[in-house]
N, C-alpha and C. Protein backbone atom coordinates (compact mmCIF):
# COMPACT_ATOMS: atom_id res chain seq x y z
N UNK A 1 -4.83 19.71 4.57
CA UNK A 1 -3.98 20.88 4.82
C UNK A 1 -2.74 20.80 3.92
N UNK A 2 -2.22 21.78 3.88
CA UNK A 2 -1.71 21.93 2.61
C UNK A 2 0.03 21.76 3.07
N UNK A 3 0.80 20.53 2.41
CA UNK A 3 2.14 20.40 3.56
C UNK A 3 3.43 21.86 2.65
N UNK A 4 4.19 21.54 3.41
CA UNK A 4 5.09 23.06 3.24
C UNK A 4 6.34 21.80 3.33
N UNK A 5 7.27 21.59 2.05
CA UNK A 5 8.48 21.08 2.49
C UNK A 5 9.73 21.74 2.66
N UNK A 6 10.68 21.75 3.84
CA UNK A 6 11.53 22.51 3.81
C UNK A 6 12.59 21.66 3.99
N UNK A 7 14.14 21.33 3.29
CA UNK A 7 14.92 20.61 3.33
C UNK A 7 16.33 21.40 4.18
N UNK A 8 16.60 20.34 4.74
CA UNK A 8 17.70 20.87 4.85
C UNK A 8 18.97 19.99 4.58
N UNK A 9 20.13 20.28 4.63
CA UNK A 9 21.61 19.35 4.50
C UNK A 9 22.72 19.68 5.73
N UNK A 10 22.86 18.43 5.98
CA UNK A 10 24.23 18.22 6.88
C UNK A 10 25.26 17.83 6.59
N UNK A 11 25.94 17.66 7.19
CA UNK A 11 27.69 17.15 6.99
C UNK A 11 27.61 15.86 6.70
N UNK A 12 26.63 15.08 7.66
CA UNK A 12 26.56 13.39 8.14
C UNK A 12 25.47 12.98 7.84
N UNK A 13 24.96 11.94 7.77
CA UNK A 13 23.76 11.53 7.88
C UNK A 13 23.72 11.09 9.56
N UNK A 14 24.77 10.68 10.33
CA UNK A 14 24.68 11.03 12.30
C UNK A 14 23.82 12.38 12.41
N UNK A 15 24.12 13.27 12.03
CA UNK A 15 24.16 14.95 12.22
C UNK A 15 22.79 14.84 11.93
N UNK A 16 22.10 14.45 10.88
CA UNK A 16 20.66 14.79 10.27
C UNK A 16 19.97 14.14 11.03
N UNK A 17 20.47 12.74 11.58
CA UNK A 17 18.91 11.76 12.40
C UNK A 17 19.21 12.05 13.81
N UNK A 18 20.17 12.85 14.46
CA UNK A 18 19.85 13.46 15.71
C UNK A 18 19.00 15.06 15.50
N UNK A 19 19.56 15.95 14.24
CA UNK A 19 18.32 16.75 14.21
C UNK A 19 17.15 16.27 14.20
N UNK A 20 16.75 15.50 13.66
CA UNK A 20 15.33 15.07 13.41
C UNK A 20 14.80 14.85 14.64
N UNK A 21 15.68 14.31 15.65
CA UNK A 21 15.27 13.62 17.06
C UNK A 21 15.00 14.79 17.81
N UNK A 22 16.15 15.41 17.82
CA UNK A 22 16.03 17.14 18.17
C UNK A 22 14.25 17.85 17.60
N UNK A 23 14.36 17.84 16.96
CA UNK A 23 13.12 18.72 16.18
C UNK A 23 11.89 18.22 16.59
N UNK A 24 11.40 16.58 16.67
CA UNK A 24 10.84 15.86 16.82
C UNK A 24 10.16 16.73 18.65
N UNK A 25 11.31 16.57 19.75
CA UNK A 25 10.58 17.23 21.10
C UNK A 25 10.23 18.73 20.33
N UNK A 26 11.32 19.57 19.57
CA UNK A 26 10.89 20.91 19.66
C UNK A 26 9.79 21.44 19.67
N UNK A 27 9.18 20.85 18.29
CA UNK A 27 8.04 21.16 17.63
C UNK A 27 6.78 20.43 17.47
N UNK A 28 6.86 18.88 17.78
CA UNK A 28 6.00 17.91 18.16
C UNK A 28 5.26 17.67 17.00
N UNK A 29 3.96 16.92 17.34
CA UNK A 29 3.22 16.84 16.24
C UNK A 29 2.96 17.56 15.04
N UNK A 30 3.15 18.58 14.85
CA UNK A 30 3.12 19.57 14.16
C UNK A 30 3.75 19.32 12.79
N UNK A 31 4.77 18.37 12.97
CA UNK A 31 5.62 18.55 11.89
C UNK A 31 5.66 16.81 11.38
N UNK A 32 6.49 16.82 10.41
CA UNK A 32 6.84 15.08 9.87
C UNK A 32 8.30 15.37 9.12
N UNK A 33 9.33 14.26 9.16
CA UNK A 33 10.74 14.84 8.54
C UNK A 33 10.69 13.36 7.54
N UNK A 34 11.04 13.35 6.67
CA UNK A 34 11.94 12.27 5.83
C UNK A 34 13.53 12.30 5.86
N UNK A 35 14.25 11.28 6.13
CA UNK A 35 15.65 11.40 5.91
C UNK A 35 15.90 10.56 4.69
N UNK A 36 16.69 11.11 3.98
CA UNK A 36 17.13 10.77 2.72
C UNK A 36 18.96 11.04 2.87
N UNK A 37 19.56 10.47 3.28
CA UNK A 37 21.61 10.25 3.45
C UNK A 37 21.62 11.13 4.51
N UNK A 38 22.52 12.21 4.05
CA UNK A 38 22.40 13.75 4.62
C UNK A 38 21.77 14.73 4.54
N UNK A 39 20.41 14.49 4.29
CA UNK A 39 19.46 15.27 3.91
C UNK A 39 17.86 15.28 4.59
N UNK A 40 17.60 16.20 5.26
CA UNK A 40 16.15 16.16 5.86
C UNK A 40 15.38 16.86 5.26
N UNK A 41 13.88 16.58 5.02
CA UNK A 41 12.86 17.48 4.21
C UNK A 41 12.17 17.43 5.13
N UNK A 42 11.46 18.74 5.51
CA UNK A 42 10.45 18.36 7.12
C UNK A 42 9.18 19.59 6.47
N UNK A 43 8.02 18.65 6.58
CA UNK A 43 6.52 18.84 6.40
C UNK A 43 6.04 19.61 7.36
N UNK A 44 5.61 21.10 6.98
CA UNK A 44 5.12 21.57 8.52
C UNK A 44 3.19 21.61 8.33
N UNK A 45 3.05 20.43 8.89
CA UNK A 45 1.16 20.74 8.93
C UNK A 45 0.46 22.09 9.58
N UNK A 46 0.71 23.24 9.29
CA UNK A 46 0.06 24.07 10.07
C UNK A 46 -0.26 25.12 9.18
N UNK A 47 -0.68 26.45 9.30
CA UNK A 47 -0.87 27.55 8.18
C UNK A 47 -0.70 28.57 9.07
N UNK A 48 -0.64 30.09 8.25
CA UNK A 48 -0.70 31.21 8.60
C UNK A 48 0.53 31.00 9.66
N UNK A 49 0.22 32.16 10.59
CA UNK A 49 1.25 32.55 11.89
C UNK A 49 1.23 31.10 12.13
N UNK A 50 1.19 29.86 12.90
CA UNK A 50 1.77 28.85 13.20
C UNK A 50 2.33 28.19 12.40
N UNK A 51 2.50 28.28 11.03
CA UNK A 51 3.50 27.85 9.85
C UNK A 51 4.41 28.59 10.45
N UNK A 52 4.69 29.66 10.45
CA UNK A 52 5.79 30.93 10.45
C UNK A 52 6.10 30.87 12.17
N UNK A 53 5.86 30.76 12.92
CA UNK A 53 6.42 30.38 14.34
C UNK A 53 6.93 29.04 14.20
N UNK A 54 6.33 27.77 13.55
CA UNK A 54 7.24 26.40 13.33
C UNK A 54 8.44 26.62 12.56
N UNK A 55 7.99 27.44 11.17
CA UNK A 55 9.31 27.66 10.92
C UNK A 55 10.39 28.03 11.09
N UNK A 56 9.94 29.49 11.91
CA UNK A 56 11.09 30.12 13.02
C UNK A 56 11.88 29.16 13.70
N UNK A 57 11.03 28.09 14.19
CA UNK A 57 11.72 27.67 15.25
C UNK A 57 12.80 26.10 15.13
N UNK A 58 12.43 25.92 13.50
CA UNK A 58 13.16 24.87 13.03
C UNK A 58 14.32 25.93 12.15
N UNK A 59 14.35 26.93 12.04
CA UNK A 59 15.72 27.48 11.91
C UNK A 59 16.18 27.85 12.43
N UNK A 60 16.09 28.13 14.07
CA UNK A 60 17.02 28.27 15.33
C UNK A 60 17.17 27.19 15.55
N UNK A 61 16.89 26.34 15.55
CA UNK A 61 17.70 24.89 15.91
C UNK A 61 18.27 24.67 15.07
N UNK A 62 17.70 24.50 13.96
CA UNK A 62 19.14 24.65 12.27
C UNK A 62 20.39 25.41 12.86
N UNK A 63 20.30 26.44 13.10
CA UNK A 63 21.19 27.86 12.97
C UNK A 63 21.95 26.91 14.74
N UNK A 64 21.48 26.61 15.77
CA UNK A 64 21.74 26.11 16.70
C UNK A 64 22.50 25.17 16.69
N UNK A 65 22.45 24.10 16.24
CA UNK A 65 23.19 22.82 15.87
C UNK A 65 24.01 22.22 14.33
N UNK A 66 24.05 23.32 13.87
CA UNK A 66 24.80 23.25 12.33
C UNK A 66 25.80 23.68 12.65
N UNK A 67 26.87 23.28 12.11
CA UNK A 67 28.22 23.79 11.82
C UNK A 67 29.46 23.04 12.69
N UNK A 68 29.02 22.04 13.53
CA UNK A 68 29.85 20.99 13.77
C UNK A 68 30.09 21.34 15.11
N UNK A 69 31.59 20.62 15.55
CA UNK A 69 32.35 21.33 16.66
C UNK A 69 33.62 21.82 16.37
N UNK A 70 33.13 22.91 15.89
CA UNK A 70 34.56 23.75 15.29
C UNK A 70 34.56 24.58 17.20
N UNK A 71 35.86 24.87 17.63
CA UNK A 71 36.32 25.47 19.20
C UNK A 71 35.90 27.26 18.61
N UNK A 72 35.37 27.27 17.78
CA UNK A 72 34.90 29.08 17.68
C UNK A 72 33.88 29.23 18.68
N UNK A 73 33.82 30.26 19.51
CA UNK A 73 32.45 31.29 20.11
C UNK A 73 31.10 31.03 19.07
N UNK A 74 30.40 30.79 19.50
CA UNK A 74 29.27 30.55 19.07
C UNK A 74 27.44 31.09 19.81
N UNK A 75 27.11 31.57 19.35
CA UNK A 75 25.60 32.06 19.81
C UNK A 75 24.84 31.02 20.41
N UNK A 76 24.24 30.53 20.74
CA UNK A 76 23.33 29.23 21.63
C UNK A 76 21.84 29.87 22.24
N UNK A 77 20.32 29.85 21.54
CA UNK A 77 19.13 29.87 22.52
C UNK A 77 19.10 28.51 23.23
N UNK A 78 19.25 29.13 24.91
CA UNK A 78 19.26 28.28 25.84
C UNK A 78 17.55 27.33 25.66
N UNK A 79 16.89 28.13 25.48
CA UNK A 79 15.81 27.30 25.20
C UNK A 79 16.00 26.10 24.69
N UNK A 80 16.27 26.15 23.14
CA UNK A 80 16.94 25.15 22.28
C UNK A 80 17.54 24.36 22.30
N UNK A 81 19.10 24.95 23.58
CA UNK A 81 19.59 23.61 23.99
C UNK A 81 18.50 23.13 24.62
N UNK A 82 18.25 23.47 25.61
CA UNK A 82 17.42 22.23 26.78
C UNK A 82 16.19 21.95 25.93
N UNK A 83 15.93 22.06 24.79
CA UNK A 83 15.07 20.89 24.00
C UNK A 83 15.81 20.29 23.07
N UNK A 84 17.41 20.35 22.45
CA UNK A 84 18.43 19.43 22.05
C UNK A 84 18.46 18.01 22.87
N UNK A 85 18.57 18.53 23.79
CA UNK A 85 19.27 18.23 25.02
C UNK A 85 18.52 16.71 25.75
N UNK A 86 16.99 17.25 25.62
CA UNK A 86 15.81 16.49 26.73
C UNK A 86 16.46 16.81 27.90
N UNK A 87 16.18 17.89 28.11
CA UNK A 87 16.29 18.07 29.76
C UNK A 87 14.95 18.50 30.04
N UNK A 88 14.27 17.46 30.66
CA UNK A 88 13.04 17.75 31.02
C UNK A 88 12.29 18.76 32.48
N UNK A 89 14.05 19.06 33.27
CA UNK A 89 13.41 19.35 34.46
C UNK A 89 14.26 21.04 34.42
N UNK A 90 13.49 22.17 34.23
CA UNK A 90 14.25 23.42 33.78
C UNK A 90 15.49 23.95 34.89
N UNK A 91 16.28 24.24 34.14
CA UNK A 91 17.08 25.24 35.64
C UNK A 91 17.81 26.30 34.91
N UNK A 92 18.41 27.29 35.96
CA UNK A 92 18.42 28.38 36.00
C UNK A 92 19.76 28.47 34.87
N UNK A 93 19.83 28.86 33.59
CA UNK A 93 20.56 29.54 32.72
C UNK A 93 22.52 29.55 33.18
N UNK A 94 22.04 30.19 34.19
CA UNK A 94 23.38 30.71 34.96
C UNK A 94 24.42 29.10 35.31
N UNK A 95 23.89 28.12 35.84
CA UNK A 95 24.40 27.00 35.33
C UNK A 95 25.31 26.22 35.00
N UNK A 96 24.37 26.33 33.72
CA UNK A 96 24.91 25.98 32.56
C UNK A 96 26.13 26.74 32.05
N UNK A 97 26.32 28.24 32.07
CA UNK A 97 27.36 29.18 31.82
C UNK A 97 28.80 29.09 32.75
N UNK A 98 28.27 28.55 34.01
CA UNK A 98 28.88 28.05 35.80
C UNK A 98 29.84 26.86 35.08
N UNK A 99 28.91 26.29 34.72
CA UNK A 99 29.60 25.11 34.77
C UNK A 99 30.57 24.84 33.43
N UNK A 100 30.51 25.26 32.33
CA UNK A 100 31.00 25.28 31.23
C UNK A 100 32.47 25.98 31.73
N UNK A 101 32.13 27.57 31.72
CA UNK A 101 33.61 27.99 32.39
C UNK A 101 34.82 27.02 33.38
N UNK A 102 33.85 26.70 34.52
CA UNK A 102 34.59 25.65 35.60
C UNK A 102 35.48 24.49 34.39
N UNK A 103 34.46 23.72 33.53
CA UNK A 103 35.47 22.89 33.14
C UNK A 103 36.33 23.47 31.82
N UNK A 104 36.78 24.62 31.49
CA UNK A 104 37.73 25.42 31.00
C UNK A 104 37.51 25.54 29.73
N UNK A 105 36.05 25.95 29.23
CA UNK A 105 35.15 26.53 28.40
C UNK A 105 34.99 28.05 28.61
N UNK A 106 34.88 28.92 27.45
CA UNK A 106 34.66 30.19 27.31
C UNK A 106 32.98 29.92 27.31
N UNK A 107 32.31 30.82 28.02
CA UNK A 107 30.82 31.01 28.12
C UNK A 107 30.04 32.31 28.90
N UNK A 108 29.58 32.60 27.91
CA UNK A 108 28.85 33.97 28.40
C UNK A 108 27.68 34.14 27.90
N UNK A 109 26.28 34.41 29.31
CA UNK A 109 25.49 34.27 29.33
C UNK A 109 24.89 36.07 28.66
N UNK A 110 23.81 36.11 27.71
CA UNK A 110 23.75 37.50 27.41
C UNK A 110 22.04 37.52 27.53
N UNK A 111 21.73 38.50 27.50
CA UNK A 111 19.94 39.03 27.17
C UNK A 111 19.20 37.70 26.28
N UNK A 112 18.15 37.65 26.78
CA UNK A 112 17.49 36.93 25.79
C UNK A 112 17.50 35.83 25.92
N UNK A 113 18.41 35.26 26.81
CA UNK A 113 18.24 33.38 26.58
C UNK A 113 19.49 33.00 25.73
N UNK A 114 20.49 34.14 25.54
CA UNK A 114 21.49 33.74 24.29
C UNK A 114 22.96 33.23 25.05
N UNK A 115 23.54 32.15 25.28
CA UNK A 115 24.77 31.40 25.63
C UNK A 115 25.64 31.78 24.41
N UNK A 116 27.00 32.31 24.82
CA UNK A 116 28.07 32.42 24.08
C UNK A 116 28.61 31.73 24.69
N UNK A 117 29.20 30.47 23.46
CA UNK A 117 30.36 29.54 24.13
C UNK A 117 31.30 28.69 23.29
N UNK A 118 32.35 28.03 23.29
CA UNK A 118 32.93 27.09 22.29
C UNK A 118 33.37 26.28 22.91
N UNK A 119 32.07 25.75 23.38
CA UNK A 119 31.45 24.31 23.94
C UNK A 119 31.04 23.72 23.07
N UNK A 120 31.15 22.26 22.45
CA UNK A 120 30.34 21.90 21.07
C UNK A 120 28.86 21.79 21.85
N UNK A 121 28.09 21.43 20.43
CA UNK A 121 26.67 20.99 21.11
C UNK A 121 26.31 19.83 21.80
N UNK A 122 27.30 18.73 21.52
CA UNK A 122 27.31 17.43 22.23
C UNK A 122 27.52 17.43 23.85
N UNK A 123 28.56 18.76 24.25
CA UNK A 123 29.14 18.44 25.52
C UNK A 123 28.32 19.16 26.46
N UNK A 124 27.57 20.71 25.37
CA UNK A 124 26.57 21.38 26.15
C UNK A 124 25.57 20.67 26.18
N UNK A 125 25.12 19.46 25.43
CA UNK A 125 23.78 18.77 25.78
C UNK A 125 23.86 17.88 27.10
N UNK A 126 24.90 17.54 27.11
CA UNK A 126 25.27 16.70 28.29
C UNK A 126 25.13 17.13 29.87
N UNK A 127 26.04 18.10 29.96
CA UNK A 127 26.05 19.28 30.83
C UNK A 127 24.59 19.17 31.04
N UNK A 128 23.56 20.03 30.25
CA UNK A 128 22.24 20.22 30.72
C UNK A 128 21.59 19.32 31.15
N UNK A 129 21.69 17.87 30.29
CA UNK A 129 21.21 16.50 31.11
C UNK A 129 21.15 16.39 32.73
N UNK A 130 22.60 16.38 32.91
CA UNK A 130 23.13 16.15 34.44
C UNK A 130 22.60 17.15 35.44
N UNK A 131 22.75 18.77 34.59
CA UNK A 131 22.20 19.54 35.53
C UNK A 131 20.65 19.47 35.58
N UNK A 132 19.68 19.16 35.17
CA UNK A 132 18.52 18.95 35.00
C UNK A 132 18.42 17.59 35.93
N UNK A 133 18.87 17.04 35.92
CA UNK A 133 18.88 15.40 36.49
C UNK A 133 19.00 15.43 38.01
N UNK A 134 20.06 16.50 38.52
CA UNK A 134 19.85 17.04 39.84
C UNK A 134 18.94 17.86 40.45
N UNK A 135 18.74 18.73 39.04
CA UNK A 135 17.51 19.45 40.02
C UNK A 135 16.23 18.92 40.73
N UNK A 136 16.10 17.47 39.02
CA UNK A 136 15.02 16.92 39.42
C UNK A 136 14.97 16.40 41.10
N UNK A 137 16.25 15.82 41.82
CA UNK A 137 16.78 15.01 41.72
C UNK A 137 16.07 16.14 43.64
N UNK A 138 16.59 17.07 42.92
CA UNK A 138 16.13 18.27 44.50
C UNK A 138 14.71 18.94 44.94
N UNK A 139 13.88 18.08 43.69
CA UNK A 139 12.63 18.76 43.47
C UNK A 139 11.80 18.62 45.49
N UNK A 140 12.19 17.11 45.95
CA UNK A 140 11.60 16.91 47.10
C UNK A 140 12.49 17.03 48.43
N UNK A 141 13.47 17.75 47.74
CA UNK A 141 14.15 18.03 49.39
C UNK A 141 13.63 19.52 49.42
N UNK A 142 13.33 19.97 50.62
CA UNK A 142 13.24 20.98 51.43
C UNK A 142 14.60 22.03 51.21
N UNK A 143 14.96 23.32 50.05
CA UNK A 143 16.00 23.85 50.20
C UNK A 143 15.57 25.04 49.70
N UNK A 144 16.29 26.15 49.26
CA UNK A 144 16.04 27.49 48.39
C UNK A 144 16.54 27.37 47.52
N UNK A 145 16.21 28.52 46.46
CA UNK A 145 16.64 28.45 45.03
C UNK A 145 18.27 28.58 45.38
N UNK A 146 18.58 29.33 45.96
CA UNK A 146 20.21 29.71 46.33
C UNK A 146 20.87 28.21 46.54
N UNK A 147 20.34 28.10 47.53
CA UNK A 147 20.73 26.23 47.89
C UNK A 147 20.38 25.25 46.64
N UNK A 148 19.82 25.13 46.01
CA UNK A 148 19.73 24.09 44.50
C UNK A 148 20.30 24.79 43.69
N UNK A 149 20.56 25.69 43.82
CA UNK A 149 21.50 26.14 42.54
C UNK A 149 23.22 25.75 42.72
N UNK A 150 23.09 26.25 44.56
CA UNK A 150 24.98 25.55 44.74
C UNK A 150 24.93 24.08 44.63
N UNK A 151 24.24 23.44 45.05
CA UNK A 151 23.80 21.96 45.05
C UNK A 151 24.68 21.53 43.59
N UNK A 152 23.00 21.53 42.99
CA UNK A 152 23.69 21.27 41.52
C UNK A 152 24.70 21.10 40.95
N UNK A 153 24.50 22.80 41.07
CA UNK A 153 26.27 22.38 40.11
C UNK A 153 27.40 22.07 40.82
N UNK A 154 27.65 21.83 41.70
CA UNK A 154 28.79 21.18 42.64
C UNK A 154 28.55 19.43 42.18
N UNK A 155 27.39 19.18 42.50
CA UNK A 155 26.83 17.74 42.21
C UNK A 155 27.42 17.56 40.53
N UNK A 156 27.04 18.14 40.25
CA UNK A 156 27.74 17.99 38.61
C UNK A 156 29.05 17.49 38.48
N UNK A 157 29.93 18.92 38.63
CA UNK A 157 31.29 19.43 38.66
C UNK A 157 31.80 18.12 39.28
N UNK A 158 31.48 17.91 40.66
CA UNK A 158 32.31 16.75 41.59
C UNK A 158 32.00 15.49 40.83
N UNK A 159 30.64 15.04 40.41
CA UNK A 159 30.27 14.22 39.37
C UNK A 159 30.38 12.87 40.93
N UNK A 160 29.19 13.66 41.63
CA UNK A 160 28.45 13.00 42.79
C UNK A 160 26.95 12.97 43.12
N UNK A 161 26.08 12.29 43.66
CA UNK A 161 25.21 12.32 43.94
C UNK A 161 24.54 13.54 44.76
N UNK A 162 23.32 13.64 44.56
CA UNK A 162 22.77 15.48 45.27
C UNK A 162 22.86 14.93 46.75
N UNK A 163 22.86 13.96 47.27
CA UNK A 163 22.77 13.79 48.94
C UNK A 163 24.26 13.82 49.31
N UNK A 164 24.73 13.09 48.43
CA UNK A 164 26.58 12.96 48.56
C UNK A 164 26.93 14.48 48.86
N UNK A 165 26.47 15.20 48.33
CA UNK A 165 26.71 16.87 47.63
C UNK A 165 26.56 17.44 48.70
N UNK A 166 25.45 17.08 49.08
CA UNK A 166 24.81 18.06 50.53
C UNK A 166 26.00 17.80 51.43
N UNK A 167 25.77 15.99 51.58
CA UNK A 167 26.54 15.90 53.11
C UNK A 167 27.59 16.14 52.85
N UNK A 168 28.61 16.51 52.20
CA UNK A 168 30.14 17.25 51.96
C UNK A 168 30.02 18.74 51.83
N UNK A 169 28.54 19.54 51.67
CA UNK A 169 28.72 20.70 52.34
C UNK A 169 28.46 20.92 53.14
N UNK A 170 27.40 20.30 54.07
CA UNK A 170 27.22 20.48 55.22
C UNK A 170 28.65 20.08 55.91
N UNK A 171 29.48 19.46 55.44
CA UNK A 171 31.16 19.19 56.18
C UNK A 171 31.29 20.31 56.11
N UNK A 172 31.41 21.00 54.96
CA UNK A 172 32.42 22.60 54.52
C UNK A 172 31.59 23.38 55.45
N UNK A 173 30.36 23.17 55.64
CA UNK A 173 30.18 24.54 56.74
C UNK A 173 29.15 25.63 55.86
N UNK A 174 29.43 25.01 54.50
CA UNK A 174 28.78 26.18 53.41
C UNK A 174 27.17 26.25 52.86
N UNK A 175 26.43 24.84 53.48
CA UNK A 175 25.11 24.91 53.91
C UNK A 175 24.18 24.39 54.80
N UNK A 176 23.37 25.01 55.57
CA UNK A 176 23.10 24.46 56.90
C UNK A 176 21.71 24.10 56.93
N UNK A 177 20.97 23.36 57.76
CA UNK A 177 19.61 23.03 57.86
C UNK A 177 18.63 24.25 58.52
N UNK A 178 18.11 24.54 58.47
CA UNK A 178 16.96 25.49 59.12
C UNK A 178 15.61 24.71 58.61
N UNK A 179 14.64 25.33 58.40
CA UNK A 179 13.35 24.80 57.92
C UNK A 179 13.25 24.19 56.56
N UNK A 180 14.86 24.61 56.25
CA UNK A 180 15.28 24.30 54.53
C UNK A 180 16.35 24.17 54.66
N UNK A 181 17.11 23.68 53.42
CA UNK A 181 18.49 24.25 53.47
C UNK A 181 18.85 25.41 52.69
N UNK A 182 19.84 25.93 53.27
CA UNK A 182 20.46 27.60 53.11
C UNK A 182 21.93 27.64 52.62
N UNK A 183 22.75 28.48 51.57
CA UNK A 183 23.67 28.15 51.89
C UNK A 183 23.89 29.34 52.96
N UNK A 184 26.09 29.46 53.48
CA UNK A 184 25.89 30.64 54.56
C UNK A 184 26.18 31.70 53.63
N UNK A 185 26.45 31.73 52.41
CA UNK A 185 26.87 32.70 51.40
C UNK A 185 26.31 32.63 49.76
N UNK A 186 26.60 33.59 49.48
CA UNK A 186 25.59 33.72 47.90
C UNK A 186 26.35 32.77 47.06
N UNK A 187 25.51 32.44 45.97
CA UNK A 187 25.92 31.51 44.84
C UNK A 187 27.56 31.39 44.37
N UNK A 188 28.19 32.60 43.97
CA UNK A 188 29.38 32.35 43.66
C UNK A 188 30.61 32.21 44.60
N UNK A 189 30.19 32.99 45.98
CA UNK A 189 30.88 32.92 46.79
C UNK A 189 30.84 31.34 47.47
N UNK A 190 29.96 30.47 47.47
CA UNK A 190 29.90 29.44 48.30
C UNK A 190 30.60 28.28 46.95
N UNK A 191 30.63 28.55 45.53
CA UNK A 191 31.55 27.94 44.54
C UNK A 191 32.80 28.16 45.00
N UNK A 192 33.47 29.35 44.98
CA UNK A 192 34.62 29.36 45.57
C UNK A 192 35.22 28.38 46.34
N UNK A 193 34.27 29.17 47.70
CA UNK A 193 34.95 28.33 49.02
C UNK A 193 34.94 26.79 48.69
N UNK A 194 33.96 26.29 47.77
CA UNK A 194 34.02 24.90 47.69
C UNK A 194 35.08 24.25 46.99
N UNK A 195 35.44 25.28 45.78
CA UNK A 195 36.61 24.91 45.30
C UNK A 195 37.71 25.24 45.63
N UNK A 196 37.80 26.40 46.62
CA UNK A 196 39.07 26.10 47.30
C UNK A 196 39.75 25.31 48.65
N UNK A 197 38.46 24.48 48.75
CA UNK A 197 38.97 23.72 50.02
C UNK A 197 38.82 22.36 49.02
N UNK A 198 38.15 22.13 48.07
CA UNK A 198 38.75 20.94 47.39
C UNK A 198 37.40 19.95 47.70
N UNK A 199 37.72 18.75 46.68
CA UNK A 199 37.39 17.34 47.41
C UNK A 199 37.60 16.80 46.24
């Protein structure tokens, strides 16, 4: 099969062998990279439309993770992060946008899967780690999407364990046991109350 080389250049040679690592989950076997300093050349084994969908998709992660951490607004496919990222266990978009704002990040979630934020990519990969790490973390407790979603990101934010999490809302009053857990109010409203009574 006939290889296709496409190079690209970074700032660092750091910058180029975490793309590669990056690219490596995106696109999988499919592909092969050489690093040469600051410089990646990446082999796409495929033809026709799956050449041209690999390629697509190694220039949204290009276009995704290039340009450093300059504090500008920036475009983000959430997809992309959470394969930057290795967050292996998916969660809900909203989040990630939750939680960025909370720690005094501009972020806005738009159509499409697209995060506006001037969050670098390091701190949004992180973020998704942790929040992924809880969900996993909620996969076998008994709750609703409403309830793992306040979970989470409280579990994050407080930068506590998901049982720790629970039993300090079940203190607040803000989620209760039934056949699951519930919270007593919708997603942003039960953030609030949590952050305005503190812990």
């Amino acid at each position: 099969m006939r290889r296709n080389p496409v190079t690209l250049v970074f700032p660092t040679t750091k910058e180029a062998v975490a793309f590669l690592e990056a690219l490596e989950r995106l696109a999988g076997a499919n592909i092969s990279g050489e690093l040469r300093m600051n410089k990646v050349k990446i082999y796409i084994h495929e033809q026709g439309e799956r050449y041209s969908e690999t390629l697509r998709r190694i220039q949204a992660l290009y276009a995704t993770t290039h340009g450093g951490t300059t504090h500008a607004v920036k475009p983000y496919n959430f997809e992309t992060l959470m394969h930057i990222a290795g967050a292996d266990t998916p969660i809900p978009p909203v989040l990630l946008e939750e939680i960025l704002r909370l720690r005094g990040y501009k972020a806005t979630l738009k159509r499409g899967g697209i995060l506006e934020t001037n969050a670098d990519v390091e701190t949004i990969g992180e973020y998704l780690r942790r929040l992924s790490e809880a969900y996993r973390a909620l996969l076998h407790i008994p709750s609703s999407a409403q309830a793992k979603r306040v979970i989470a990101l409280l579990s994050v934010y407080w930068e506590k364990g998901v049982d720790e999490t629970i039993d300090i809302l079940e203190e607040m009053g803000l989620i209760e046991r039934r056949d699951r857990l519930e919270p007593r109010h919708n997603f942003k409203r039960s953030i609030e109350i949590a952050l305005e009574k503190g812990y």
